[in-house]
C-alpha atoms as a PDB file:
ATOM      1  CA  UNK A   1      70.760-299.866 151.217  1.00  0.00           C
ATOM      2  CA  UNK A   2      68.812-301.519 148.023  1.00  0.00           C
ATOM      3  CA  UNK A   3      69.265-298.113 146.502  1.00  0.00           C
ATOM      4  CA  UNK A   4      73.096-297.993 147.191  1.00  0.00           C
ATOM      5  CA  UNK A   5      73.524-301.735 146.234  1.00  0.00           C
ATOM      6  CA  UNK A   6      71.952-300.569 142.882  1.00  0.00           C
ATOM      7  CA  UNK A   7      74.758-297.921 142.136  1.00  0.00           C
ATOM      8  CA  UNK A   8      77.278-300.214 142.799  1.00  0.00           C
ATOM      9  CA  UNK A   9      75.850-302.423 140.405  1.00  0.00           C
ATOM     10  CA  UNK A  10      75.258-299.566 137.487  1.00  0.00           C
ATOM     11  CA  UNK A  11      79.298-299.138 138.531  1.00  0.00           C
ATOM     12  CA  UNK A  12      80.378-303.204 138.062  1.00  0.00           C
ATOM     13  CA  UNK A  13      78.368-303.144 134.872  1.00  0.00           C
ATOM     14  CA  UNK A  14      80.381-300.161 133.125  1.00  0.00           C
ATOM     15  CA  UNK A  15      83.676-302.588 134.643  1.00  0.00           C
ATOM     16  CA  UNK A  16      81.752-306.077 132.718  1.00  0.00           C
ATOM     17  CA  UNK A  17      81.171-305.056 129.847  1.00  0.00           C
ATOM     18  CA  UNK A  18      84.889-303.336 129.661  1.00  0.00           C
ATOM     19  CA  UNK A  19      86.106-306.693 130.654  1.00  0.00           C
ATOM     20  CA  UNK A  20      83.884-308.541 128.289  1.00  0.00           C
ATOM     21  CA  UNK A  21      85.274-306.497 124.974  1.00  0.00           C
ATOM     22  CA  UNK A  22      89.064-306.690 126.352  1.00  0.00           C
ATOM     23  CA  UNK A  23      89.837-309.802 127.675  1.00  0.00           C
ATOM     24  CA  UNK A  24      88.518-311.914 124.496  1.00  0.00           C
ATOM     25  CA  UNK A  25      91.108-309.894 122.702  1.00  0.00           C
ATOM     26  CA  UNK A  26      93.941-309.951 124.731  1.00  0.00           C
ATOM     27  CA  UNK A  27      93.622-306.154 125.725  1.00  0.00           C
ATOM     28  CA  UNK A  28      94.568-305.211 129.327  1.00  0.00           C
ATOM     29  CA  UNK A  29      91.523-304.075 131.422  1.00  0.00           C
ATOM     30  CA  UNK A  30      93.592-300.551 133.168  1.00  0.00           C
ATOM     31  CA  UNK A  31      94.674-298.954 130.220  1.00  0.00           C
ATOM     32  CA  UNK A  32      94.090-297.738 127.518  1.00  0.00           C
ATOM     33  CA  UNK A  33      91.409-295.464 129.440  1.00  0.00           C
ATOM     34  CA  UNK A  34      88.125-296.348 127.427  1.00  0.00           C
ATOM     35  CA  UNK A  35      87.550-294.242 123.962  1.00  0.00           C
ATOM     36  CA  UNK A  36      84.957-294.135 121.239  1.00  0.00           C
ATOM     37  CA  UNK A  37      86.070-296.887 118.758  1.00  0.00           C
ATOM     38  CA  UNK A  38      85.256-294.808 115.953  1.00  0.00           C
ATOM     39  CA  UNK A  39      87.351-292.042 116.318  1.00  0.00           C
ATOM     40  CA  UNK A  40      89.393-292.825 119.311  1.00  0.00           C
ATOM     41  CA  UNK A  41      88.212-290.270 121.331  1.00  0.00           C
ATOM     42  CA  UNK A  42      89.289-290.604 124.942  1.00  0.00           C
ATOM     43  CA  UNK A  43      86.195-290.554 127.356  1.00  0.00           C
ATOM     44  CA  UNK A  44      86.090-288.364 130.089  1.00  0.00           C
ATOM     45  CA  UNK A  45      84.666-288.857 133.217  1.00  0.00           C
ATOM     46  CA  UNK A  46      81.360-287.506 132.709  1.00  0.00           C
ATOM     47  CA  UNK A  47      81.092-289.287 129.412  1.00  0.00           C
ATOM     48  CA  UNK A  48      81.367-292.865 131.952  1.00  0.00           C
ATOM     49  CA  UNK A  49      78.465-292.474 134.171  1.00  0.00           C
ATOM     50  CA  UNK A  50      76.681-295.874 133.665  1.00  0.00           C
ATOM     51  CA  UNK A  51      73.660-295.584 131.929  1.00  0.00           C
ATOM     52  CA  UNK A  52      72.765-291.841 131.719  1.00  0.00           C
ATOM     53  CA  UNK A  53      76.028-290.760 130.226  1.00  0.00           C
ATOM     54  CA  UNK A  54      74.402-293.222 127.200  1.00  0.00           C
ATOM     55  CA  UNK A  55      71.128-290.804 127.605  1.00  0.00           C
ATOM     56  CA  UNK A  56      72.662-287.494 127.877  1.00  0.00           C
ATOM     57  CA  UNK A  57      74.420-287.678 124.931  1.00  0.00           C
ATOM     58  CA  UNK A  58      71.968-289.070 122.641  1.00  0.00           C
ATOM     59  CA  UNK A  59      73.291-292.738 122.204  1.00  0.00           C
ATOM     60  CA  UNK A  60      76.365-290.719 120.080  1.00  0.00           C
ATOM     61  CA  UNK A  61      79.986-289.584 120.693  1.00  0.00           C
ATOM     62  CA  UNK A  62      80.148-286.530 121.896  1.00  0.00           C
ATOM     63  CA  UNK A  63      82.844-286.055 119.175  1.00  0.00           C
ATOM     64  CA  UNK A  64      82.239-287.799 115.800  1.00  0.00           C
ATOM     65  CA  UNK A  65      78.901-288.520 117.065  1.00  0.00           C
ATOM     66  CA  UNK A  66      78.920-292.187 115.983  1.00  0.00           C
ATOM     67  CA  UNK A  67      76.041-293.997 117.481  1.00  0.00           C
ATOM     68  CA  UNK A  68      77.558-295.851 121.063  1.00  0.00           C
ATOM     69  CA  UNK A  69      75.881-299.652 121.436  1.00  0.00           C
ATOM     70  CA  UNK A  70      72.715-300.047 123.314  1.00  0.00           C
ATOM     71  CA  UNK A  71      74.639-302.994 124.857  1.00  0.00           C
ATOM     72  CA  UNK A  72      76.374-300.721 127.299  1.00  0.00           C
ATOM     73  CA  UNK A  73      73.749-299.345 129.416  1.00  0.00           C
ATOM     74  CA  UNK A  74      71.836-301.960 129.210  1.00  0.00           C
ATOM     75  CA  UNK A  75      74.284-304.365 130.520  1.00  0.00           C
ATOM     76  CA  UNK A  76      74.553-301.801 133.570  1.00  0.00           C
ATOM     77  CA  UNK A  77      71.211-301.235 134.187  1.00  0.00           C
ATOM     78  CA  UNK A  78      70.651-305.283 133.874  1.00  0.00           C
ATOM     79  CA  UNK A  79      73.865-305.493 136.542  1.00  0.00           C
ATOM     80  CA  UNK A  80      71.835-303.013 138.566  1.00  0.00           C
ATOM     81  CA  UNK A  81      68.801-304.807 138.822  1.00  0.00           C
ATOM     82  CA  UNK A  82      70.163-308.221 139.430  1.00  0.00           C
ATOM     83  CA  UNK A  83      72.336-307.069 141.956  1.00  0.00           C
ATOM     84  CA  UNK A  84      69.283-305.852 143.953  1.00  0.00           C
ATOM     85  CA  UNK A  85      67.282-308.745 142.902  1.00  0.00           C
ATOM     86  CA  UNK A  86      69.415-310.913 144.798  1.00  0.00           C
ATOM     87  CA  UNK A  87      68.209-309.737 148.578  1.00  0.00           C
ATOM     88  CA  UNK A  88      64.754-309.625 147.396  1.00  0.00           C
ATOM     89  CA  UNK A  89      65.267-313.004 146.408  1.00  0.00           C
ATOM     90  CA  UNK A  90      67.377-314.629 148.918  1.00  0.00           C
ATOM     91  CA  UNK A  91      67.485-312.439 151.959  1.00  0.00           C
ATOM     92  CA  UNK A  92      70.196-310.825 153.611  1.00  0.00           C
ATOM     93  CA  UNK A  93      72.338-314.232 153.955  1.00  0.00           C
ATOM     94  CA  UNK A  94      75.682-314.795 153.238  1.00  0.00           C
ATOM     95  CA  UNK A  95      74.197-316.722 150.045  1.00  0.00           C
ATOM     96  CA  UNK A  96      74.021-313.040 148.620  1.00  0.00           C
ATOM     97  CA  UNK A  97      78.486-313.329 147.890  1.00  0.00           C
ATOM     98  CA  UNK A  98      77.045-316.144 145.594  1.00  0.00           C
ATOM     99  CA  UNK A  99      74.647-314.563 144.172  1.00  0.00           C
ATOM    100  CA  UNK A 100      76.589-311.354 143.544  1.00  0.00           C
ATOM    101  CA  UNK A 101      79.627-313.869 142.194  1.00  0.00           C
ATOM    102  CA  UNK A 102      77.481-315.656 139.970  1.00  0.00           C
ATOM    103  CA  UNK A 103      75.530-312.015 138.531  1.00  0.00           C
ATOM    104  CA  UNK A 104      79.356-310.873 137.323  1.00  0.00           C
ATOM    105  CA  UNK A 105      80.027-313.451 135.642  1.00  0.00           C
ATOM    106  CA  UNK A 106      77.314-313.972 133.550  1.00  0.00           C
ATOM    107  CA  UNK A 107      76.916-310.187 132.718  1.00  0.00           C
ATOM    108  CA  UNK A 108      80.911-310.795 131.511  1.00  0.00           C
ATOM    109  CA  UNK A 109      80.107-313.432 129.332  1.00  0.00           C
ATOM    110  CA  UNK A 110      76.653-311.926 128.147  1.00  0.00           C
ATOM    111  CA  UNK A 111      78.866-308.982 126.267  1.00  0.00           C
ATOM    112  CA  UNK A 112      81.598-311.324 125.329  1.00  0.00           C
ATOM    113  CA  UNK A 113      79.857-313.708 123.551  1.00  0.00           C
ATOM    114  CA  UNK A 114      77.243-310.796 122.160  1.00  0.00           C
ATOM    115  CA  UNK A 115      80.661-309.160 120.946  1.00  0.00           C
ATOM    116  CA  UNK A 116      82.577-312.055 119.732  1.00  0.00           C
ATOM    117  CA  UNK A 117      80.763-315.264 120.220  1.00  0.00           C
ATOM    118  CA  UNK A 118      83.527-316.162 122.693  1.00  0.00           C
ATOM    119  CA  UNK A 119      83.331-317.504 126.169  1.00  0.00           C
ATOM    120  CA  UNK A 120      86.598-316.452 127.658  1.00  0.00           C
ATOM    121  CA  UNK A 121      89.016-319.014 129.337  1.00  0.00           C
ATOM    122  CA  UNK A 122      90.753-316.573 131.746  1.00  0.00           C
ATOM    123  CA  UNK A 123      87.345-315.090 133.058  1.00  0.00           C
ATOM    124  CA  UNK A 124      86.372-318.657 133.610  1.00  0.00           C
ATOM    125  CA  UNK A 125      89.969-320.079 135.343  1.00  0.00           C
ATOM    126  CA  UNK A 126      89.378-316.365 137.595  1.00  0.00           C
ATOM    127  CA  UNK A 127      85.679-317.223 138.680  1.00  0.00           C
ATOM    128  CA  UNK A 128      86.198-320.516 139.058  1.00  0.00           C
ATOM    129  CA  UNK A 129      89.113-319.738 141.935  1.00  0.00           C
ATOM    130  CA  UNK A 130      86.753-316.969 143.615  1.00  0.00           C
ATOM    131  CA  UNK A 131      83.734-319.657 143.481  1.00  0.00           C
ATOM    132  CA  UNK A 132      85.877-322.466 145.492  1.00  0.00           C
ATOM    133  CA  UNK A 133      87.362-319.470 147.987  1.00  0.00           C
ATOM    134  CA  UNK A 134      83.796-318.137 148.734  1.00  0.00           C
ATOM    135  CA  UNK A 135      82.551-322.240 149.325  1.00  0.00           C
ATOM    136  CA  UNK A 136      86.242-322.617 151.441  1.00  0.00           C
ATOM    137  CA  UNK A 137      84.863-319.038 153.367  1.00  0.00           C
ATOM    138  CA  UNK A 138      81.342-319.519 153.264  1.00  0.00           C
ATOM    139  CA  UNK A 139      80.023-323.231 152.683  1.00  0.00           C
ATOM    140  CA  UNK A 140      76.782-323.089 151.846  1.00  0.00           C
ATOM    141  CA  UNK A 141      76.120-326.886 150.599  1.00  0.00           C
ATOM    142  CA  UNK A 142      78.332-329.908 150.424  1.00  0.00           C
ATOM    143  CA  UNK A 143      81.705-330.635 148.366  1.00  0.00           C
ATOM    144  CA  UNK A 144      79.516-333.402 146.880  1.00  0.00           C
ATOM    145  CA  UNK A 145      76.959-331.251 145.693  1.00  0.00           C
ATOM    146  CA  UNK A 146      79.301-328.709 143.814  1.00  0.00           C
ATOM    147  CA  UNK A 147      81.504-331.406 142.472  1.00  0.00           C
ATOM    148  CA  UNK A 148      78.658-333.718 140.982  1.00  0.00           C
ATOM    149  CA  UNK A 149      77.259-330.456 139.127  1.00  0.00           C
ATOM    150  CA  UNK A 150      79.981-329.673 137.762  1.00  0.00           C
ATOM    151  CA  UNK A 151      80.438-332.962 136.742  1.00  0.00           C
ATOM    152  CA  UNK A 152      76.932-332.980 135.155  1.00  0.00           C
ATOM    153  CA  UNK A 153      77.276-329.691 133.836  1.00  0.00           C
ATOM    154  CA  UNK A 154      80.602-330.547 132.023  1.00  0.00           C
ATOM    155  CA  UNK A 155      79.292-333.996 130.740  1.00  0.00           C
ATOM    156  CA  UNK A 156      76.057-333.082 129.549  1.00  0.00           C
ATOM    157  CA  UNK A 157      77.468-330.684 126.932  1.00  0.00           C
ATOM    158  CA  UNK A 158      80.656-332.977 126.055  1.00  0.00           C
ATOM    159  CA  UNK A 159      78.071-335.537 125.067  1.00  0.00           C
ATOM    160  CA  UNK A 160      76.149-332.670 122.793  1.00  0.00           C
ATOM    161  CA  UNK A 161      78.894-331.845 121.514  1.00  0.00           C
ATOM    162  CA  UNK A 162      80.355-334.844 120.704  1.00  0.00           C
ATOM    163  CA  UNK A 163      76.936-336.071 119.113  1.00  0.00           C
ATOM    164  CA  UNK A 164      75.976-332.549 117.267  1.00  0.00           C
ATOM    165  CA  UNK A 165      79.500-332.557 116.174  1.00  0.00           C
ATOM    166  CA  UNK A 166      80.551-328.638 117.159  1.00  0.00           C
ATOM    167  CA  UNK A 167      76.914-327.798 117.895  1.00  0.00           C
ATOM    168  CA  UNK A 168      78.115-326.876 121.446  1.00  0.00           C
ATOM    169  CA  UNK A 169      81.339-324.802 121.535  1.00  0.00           C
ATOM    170  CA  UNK A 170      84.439-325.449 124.462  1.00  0.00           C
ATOM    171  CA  UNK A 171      83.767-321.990 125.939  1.00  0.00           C
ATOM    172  CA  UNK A 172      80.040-323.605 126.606  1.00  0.00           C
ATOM    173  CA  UNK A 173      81.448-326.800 128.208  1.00  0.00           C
ATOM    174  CA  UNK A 174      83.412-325.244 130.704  1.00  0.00           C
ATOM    175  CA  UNK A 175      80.859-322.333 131.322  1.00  0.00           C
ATOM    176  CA  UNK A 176      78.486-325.087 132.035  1.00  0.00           C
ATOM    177  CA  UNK A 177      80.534-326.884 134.514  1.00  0.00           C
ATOM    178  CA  UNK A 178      80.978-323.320 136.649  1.00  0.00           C
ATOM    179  CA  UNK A 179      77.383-323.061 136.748  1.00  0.00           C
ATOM    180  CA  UNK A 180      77.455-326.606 137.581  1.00  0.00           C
ATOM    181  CA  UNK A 181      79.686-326.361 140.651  1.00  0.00           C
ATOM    182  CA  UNK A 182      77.768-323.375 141.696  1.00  0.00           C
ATOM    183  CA  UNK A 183      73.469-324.754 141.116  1.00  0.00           C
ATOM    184  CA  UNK A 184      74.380-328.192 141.657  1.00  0.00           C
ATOM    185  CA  UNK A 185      72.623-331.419 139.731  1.00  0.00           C
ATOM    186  CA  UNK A 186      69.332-330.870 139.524  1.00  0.00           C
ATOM    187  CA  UNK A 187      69.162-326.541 138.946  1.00  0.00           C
ATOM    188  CA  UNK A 188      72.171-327.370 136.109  1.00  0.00           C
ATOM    189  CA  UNK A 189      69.603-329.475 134.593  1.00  0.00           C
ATOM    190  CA  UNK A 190      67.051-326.953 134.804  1.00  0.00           C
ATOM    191  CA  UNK A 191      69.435-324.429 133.534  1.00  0.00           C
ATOM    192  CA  UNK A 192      70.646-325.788 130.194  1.00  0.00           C
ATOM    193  CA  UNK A 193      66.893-326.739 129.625  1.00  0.00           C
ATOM    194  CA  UNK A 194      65.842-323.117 130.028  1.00  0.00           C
ATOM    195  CA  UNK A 195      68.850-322.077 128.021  1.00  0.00           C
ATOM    196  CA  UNK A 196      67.718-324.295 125.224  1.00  0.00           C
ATOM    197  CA  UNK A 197      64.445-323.910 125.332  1.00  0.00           C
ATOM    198  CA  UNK A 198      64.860-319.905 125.043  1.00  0.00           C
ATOM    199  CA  UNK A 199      67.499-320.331 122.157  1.00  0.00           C
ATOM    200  CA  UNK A 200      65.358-322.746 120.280  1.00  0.00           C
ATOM    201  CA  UNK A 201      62.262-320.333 120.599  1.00  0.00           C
ATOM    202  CA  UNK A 202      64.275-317.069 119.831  1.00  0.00           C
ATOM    203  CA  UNK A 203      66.240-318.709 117.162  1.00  0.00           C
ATOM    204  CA  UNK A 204      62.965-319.955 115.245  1.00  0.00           C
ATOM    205  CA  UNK A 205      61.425-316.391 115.694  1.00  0.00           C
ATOM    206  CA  UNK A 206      64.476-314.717 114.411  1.00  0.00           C
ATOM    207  CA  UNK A 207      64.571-317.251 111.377  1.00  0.00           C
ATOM    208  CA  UNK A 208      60.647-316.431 110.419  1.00  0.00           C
ATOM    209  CA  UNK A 209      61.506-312.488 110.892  1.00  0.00           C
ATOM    210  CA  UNK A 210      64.213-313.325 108.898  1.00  0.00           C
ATOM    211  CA  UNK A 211      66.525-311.907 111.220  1.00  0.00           C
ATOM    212  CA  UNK A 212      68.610-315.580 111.161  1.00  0.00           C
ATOM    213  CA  UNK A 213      69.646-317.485 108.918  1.00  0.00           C
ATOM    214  CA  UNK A 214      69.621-321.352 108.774  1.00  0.00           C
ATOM    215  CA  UNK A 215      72.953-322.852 109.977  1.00  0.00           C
ATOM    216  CA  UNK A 216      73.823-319.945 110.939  1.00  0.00           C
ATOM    217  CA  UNK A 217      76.126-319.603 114.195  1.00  0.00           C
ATOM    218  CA  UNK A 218      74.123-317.625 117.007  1.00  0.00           C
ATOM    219  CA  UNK A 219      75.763-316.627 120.146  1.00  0.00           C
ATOM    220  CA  UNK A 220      74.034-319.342 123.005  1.00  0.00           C
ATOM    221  CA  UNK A 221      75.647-317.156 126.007  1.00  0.00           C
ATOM    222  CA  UNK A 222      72.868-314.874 126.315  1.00  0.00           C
ATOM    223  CA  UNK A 223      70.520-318.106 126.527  1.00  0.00           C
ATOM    224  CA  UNK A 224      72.777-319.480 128.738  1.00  0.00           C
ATOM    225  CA  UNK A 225      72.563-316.255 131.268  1.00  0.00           C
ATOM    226  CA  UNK A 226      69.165-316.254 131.079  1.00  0.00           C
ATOM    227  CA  UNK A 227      68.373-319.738 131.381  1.00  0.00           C
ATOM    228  CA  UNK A 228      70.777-320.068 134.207  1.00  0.00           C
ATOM    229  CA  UNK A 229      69.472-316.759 136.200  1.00  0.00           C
ATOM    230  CA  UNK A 230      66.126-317.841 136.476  1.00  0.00           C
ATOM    231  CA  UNK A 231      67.369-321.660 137.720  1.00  0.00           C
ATOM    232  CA  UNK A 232      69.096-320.068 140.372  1.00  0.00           C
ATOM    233  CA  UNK A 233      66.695-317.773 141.861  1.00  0.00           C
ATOM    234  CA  UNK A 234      63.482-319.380 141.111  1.00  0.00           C
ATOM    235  CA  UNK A 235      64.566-322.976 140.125  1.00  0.00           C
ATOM    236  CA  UNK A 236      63.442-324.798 143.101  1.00  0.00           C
ATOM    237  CA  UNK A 237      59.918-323.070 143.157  1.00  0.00           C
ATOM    238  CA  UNK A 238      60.316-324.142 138.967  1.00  0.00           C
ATOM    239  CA  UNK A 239      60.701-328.096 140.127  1.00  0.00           C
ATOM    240  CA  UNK A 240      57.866-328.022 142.607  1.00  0.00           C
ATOM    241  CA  UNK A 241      55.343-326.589 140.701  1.00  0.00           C
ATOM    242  CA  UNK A 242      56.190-329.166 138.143  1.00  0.00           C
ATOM    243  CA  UNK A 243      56.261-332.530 140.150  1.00  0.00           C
ATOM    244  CA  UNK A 244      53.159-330.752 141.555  1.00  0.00           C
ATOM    245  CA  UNK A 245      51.767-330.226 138.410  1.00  0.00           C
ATOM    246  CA  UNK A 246      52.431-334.509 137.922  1.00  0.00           C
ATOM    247  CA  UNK A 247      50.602-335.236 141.281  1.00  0.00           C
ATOM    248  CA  UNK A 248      47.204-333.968 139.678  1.00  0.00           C
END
């Protein structure tokens, strides 16, 4: 079953990271069929197999043999992995939906934002509806508790926005209040702190390897995935080891 789970994930990442270079551009996600972007190529089947399509062919076209991004395979191998993380993690529970929700739509914005620092609204609006019918189908915790973290989520980064001036970008606003209605208060919290705390040490390793540059615009989404990821699987272990931690 774990094994089968993983395929299917290998299969929804090839579908993200489609979604996450069309949609941001206004290209439908059906057709064209997918090509190389260099020379326009049309892939064949055996040219799609998530991740060892990318190792059979060298990282290149099979064509004009431009070099294919490394962000494709791993985004499906990532996909993979969380996918069977989440039954590990949680058990088999109906809390897996959730889990499985939440996975897709980071992994969406992860190449989005990568791509085109862009957080798309129409991905957002489209999880958003699927997050309230799976709490409608399967309630897992009170209205109260989805609606006050999306409230926090939402507030929290209007207020750093408002006071860093365009530090923190609409698509992150609205991202944050999804993950709000989904971890509730306290994990949204934990979230953006982890999300910050990541960026902030990546960005000042990237600036002394010279690989930033002061000022300049980095994409936060992949902090954001990360930072929320580990809040919802291990954030309530996170918060008891800490207030632990304060008790000695």
């Amino acid at each position: 079953m774990l094994f089968l789970i993983f395929l299917y994930g290998l299969l929804f990442g090839s579908f993200f990271n489609v979604v996450g270079l069309r949609i941001p551009v206004n290209q439908s996600i059906v057709s064209p069929r997918s090509a190389c972007p260099k020379c326009g190529h049309t892939l064949s089947w055996y040219e799609l197999i998530p991740v060892l399509s990318y190792i059979f062919q060298k990282g290149k076209c099979s064509q004009c043999k431009a070099a294919i991004s490394l962000i494709y395979p791993i985004v499906e191998l990532i996909t993979g992995l969380l996918f069977i993380l989440a039954p590990f993690t949680l058990g088999w529970s109906s809390e897996l939906v959730v889990a499985w929700t939440l996975i897709s739509l980071l992994m969406i914005i992860l190449v989005s934002d990568l791509a085109y620092m862009i957080i798309p609204d129409k991905v957002l609006v489209i999880f958003t509806i699927i997050f309230i019918i799976v709490k409608i189908i399967i309630p897992q915790n009170t209205w109260i508790f989805s609606i006050s973290g999306a409230a926090v989520g939402f507030f929290l980064l209007l207020f750093l926005a408002v006071i860093s001036k365009g530090g923190m970008g609409g698509g992150d606003i609205k991202l944050f209040t999804v993950i709000g209605f989904v971890l509730g208060p306290k994990l949204v919290l934990l979230a953006f702190f982890l999300a910050s705390l990541f960026g902030a040490v990546i960005g000042i390793i990237g600036m002394l390897l010279k690989h930033f540059k002061k000022r300049e615009p980095i994409p936060f989404g992949p902090y954001i995935v990360l930072g929320t990821l580990i809040a919802y699987f291990y954030g309530s272990d996170l918060i008891d080891f800490y207030f632990q931690l304060l008790n000695i």
